[in-house]
Each structure stands twice: as structure tokens, then as C-alpha cells.
Protein backbone atom coordinates (compact mmCIF):
# COMPACT_ATOMS: atom_id res chain seq x y z
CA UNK A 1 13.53 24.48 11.97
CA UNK A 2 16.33 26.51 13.79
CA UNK A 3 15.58 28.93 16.65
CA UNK A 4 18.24 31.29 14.77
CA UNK A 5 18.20 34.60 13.17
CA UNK A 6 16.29 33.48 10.40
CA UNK A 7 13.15 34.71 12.68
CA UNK A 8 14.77 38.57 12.61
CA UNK A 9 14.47 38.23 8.80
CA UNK A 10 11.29 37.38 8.59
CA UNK A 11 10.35 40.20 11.16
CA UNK A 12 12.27 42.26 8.56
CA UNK A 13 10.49 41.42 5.65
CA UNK A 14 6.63 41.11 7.29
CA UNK A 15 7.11 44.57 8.63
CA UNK A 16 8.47 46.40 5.05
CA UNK A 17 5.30 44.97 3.25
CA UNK A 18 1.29 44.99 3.82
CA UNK A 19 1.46 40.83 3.82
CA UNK A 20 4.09 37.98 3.41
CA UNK A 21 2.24 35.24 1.39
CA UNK A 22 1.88 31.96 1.98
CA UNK A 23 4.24 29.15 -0.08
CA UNK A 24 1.33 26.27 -0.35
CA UNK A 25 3.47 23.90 -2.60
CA UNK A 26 1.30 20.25 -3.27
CA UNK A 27 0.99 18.21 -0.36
CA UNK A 28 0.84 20.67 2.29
CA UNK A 29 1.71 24.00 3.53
CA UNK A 30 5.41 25.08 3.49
CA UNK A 31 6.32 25.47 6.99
CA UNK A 32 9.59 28.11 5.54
CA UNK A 33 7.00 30.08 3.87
CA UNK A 34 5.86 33.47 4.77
CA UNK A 35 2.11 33.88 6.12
CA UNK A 36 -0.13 36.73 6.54
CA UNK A 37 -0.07 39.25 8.57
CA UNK A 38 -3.94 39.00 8.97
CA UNK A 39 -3.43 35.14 10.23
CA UNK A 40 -2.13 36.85 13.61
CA UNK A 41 -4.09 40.24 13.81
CA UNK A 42 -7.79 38.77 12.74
CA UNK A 43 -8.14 35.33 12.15
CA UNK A 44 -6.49 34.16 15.61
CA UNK A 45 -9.01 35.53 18.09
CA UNK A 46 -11.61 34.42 15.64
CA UNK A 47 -10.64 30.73 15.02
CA UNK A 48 -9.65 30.27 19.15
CA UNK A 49 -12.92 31.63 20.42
CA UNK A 50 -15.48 30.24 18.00
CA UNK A 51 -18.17 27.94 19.03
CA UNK A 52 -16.72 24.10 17.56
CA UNK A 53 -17.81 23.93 14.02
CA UNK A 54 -16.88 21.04 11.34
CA UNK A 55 -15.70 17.79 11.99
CA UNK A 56 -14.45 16.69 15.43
CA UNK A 57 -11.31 15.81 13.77
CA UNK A 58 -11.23 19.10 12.27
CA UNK A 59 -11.59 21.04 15.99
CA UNK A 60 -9.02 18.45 17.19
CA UNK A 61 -6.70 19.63 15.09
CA UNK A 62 -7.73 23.13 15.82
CA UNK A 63 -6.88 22.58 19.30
CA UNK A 64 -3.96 20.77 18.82
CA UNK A 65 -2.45 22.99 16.56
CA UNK A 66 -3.10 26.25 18.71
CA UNK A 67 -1.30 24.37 21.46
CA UNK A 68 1.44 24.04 19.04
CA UNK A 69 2.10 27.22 18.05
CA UNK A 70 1.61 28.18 21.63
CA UNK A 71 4.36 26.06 21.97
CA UNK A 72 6.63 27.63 19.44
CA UNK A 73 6.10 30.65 20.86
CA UNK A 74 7.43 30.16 24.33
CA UNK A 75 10.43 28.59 22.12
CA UNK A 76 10.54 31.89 20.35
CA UNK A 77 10.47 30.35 17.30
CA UNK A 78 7.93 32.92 15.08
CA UNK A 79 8.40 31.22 11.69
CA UNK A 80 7.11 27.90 13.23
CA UNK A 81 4.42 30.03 15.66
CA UNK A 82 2.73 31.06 12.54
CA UNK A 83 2.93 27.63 10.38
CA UNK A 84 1.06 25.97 13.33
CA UNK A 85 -1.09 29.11 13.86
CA UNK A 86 -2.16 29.10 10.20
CA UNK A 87 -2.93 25.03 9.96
CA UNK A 88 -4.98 25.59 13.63
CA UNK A 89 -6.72 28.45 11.39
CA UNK A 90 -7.26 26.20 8.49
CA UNK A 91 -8.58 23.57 10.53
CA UNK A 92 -11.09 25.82 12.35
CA UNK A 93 -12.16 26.43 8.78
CA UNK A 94 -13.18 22.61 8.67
CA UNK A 95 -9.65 22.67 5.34
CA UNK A 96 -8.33 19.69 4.39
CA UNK A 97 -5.23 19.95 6.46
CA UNK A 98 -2.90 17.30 6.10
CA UNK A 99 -0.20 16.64 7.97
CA UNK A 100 3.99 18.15 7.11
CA UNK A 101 5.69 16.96 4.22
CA UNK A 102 9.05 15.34 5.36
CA UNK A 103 10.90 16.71 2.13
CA UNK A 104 10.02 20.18 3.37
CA UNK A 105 11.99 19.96 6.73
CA UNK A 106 15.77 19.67 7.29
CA UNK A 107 15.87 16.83 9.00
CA UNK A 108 19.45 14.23 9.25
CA UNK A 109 19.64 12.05 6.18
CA UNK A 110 19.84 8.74 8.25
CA UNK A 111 15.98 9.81 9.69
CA UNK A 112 14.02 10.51 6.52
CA UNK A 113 13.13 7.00 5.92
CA UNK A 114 11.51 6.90 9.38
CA UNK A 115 8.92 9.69 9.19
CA UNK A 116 8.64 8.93 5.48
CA UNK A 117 7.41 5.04 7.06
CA UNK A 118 5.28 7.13 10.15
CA UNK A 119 3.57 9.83 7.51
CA UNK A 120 2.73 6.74 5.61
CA UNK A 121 0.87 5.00 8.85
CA UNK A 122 -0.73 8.14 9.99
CA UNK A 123 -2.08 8.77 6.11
CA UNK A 124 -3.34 5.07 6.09
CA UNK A 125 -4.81 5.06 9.13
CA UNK A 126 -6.74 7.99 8.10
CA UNK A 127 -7.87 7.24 4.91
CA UNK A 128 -8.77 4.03 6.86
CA UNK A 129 -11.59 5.56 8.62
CA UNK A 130 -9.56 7.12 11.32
CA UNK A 131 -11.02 10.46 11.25
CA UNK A 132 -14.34 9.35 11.94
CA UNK A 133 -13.94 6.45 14.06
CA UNK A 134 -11.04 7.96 16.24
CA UNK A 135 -11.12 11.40 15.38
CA UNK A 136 -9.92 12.60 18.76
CA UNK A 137 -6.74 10.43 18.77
CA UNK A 138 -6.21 10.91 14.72
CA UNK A 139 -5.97 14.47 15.17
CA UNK A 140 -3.59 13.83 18.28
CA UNK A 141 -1.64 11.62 16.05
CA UNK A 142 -1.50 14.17 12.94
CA UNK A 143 -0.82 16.76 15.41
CA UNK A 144 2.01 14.98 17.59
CA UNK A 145 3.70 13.65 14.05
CA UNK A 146 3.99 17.90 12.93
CA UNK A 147 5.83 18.29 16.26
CA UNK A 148 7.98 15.11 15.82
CA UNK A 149 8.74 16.79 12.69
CA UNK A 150 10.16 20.38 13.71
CA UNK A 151 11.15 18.95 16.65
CA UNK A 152 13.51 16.98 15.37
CA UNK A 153 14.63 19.49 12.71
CA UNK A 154 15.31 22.02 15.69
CA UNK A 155 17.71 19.88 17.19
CA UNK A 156 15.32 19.33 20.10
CA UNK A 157 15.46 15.62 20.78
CA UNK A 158 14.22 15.47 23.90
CA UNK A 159 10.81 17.19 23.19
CA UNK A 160 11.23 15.17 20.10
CA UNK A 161 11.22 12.26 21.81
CA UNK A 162 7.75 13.14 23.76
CA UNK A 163 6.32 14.07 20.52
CA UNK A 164 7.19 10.60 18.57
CA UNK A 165 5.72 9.05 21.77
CA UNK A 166 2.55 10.97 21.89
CA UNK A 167 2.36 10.19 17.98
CA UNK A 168 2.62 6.36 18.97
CA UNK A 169 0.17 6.71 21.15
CA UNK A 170 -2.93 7.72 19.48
CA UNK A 171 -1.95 5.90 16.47
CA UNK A 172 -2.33 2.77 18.81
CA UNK A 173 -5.39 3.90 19.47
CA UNK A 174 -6.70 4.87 15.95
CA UNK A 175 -5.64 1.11 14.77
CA UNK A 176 -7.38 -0.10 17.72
CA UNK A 177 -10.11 1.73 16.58
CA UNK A 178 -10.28 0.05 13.10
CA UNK A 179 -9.87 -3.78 13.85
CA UNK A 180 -12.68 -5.97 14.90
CA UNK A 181 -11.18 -9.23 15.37
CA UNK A 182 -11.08 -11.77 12.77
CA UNK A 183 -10.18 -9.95 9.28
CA UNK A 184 -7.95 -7.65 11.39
CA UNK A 185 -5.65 -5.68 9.18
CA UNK A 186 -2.43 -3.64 10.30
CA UNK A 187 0.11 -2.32 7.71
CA UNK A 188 3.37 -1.18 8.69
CA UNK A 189 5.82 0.96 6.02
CA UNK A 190 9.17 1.16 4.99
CA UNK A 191 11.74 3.53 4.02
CA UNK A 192 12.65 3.90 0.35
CA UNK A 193 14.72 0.13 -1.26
CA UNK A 194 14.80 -0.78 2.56
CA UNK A 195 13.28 -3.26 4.25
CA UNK A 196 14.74 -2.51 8.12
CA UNK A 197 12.41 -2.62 11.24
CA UNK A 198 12.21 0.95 12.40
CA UNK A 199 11.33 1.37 15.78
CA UNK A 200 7.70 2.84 15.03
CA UNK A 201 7.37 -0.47 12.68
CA UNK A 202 8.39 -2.86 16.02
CA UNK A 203 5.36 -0.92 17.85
CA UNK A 204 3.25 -2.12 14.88
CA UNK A 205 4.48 -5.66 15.07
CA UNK A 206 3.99 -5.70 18.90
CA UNK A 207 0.47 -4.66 19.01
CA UNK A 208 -0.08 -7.55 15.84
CA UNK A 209 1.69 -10.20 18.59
CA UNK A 210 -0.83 -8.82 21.11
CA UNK A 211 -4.07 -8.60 19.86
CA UNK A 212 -2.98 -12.44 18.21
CA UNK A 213 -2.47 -14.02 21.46
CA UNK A 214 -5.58 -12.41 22.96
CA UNK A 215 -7.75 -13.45 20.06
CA UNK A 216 -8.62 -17.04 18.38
CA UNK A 217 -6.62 -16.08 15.08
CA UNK A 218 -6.38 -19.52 12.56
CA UNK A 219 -4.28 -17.82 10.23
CA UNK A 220 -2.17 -15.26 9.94
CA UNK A 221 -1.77 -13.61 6.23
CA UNK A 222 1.71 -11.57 5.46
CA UNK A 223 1.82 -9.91 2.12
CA UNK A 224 5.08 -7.91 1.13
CA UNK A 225 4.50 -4.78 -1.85
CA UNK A 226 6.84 -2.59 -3.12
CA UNK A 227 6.26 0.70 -5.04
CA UNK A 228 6.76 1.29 -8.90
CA UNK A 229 10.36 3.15 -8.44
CA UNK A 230 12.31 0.40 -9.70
CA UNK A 231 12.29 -2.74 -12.27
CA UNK A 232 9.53 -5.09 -11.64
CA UNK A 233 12.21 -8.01 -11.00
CA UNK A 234 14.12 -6.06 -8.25
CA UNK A 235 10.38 -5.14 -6.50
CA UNK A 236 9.80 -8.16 -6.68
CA UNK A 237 12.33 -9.40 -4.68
CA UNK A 238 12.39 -5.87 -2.38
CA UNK A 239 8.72 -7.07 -1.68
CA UNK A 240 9.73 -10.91 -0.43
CA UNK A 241 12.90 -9.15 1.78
CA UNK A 242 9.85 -6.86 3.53
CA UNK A 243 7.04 -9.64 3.60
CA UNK A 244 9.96 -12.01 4.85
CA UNK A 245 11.51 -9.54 8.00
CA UNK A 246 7.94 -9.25 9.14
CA UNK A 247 7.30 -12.78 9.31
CA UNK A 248 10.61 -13.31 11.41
CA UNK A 249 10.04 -10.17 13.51
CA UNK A 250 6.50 -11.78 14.37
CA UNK A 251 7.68 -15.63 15.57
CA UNK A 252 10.24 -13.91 17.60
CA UNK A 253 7.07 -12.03 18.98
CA UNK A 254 5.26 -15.23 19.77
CA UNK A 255 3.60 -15.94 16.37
CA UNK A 256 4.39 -19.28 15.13
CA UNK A 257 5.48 -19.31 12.05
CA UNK A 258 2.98 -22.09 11.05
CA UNK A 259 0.08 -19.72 11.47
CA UNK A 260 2.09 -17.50 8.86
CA UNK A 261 1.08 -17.72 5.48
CA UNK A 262 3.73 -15.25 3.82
CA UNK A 263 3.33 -13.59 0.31
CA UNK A 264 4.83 -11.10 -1.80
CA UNK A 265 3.05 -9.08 -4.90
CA UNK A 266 6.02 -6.62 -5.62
CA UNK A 267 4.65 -3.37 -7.49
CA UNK A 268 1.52 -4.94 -8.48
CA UNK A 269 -1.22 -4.53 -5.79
CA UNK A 270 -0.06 -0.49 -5.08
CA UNK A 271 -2.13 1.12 -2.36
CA UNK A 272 -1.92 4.45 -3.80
CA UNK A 273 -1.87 3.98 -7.99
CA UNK A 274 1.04 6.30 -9.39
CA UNK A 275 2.87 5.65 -12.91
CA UNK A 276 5.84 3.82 -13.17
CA UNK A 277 9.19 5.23 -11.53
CA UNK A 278 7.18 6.99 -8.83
CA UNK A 279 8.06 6.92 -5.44
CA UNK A 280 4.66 6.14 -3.20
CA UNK A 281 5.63 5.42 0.85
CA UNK A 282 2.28 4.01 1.07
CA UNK A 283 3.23 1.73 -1.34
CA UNK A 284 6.11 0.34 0.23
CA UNK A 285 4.62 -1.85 2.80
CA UNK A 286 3.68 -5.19 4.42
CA UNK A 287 0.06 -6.09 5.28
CA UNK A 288 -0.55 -8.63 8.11
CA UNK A 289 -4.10 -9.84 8.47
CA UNK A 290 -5.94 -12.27 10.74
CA UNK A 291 -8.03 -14.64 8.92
């Protein structure tokens, strides 16, 4: 968010009452929302000097979220300071904290769909097993997404830029973590009726080219979906467009295209079931796998 005088008004308002409360709307913590005052007299010291407790995911986040907010504070950003501090809390807690909605940031129109598509990866990769298997680099990636996020919203684009790299990173290394050769799967997202190549997709794409030529891969399986926010016709075809653009973007990567067996299910196979109308990024996808 903006380093800007919004900060003196929350100053204002934390120091006329006892608390500010916490906005926790579903799907995550509102990073607007006012927080306790407790979070930053008595639960800081406690959660950053504890002996590690819960999940090493859990701890990484801990960590990575105190350097956050460590962060925001040299940036003099308070509102942010505290929405990192409380979700470093949280995690020391060994809460369920996910990562930052995109809807609750202010971010450029023309860049929703591409941390819509990136939430989507880091949630599947996740879900996948990442917090187990990779917890150190999932929490990096959960982490490094969050500061992608207000980065970007701050008008910060340079520290942005290290974020959405850092975030690349350990995602890298969480799908790493999760294929074992044959029966390799990597999923890459798309933005809402779109089915363009966003940069973090081509990272996805170039890792499938990699680990292809370095393996003995007979087939390769592409398999376009769609979510349920439109007619099944028109997903349909949305899916084909998706499972299609991934096919090319791989044989210009070095995949022929006779390895390719290419497939499209529209709404029908959702990863995440939702009724009909609902948008679902995890939905709108394309699965590659090695077979």
C-alpha cells in the first residue's frame, strides 16, 4: 500500500482507543485492517524469541514474515509493519496462514491476472505437498509472493522486482521438490478468459523443457481446463486456446510436438469444485505431464 498519510490516521485512531481490531474477511487477513495494540506490546517479543514450535513451514513463515515487517518498518510503512507482524505472530502460533488475497491490494488493473496465475501456483504447489516436502522454500515462496504483493501496490518496482524473483525461486524449488521423473506433473495458471503466457508461466514452461531433455520422457500429456464462470461451449473452447499456447510455447522450447499429446476438458475436471458461475484461478489451468 502507499507510504502516505494514511499511517498518521491509523496512529490517530490506535492511540484514541484501548485496541484497533483486526478485519479477517475469508481468505486471509486484510492487510488495510486495523490490528491490536497487544500484537506489538506482548505478542512480538514472545513469538521472536520462542524456542521453534509447529511445523517447519510454520517457523519459516515466522521468520520470513518478521523479516518482512522489519522491512516495512525501515520503509516507515506502520499499516504494512503490523499486517506482516501479525501473520509472523500467527504463524508462530503454528495458524493456518495463507498467503494475501490479490483483490485486497490496489494493484494496476493490467497486473491482477498475473498474481491471480502466481497465488494459484503457490496454492497448488502447497496443497501439493509443498509444505512438507519443501517447507523451507514454500514458506520462502508464500513469503516472497506477500512482498511481491505490497511491493508492487507501493509503487516500489524495483524491490518488487527482487521479491517476484525470490518468489520464482523457491517455487522452482518446491516443484522440484514434487516430481520424480516419469509421471512428472507441472501446472501453470492463467488469468481470468485469457489464455496469454505470463512471464511466471514461461518460467514454468522452461523448467518442463528442462527436466524433458534431461530425462527419457516417451510422452508428453497437455490437458487445457477452464473454470465454471462461463457457458460450457465457450470453456470449452477457452480450455483448447490454453492447452493449445502451451503446446506451442513447449516445441519452441525444444519439445517436439510429436511427443505432445494435447487435450482439453473445459469446466469439467475443476481442481478446486465450486458451483457454476464461480470464478476458481486454480481452475483455470493447463497440466503437462510426463508419461
Amino acid at each position: 500500500m502507499r507510504k502516505s498519510a494514511r499511517l498518521i490516521v491509523l496512529a490517530a485512531l490506535c492511540g484514541a482507543m484501548t485496541a484497533c481490531s483486526a478485519v479477517q474477511p475469508a481468505g486471509g487477513i486484510d492487510p488495510n485492517g486495523f490490528d491490536d495494540v497487544d500484537l506489538l506490546t506482548t505478542d512480538v517479543d514472545a513469538a521472536r524469541t520462542m524456542a521453534p514450535q509447529g511445523s517447519s513451514f510454520s517457523q519459516g513463515l515466522r521468520t520470513g514474515y518478521f523479516a518482512l515487517a522489519d522491512q516495512q518498518k525501515a520503509e516507515m510503512d506502520l499499516a504494512d509493519q503490523v499486517h506482516f507482524t501479525r501473520k509472523a505472530v500467527s504463524s508462530a502460533k503454528g495458524l493456518n496462514v495463507q498467503p494475501d488475497m490479490v483483490g485486497l491490494r490496489k494493484l494496476p488493473a493490467d497486473r491482477v491476472g498475473e498474481f491471480e496465475a502466481a497465488r494459484a501456483r503457490l496454492m497448488a504447489g502447497l496443497d501439493r505437498g509443498g509444505r512438507l516436502k519443501a517447507a523451507a522454500a514454500a514458506a520462502r515462496a508464500q513469503v516472497s509472493y506477500d512482498c511481491w504483493l505490497e511491493e508492487t501496490e507501493a509503487g516500489n518496482e524495483t524491490a518488487a522486482a527482487a521479491c517476484k524473483q525470490a518468489f520464482e525461486d523457491a517455487m522452482r524449488e518446491v516443484e522440484n521438490a514434487l516430481v520424480t521423473g516419469a509421471g512428472n506433473e507441472y501446472v501453470v495458471f492463467f488469468a481470468w478468459n485469457a489464455a496469454d503466457i505470463t512471464p511466471v508461466t514461461a518460467k514454468v514452461l522452461d523448467q518442463v523443457a528442462t527436466d524433458y531433455k534431461a530425462g527419457r520422457v516417451a510422452r508428453v500429456y497437455v490437458a487445457g481446463h477452464a473454470d465454471r464462470s462461463g457457458s460450457d461451449a465457450y470453456n470449452l473452447k477457452l480450455s483448447e486456446r490454453r492447452a493449445r499456447r502451451v503446446a506451442a510455447e513447449l516445441a519452441t522450447r525444444g519439445v517436439p510436438q510429436e511427443q505432445m499429446k494435447v487435450e482439453w476438458f473445459g469446466e469439467t475436471r475443476p481442481r478446486v469444485p465450486t458451483a457454476d458461475g464461480v470464478r476458481e484461478a486454480q481452475n483455470r489451468r493447463v497440466e503437462v505431464v510426463f508419461q
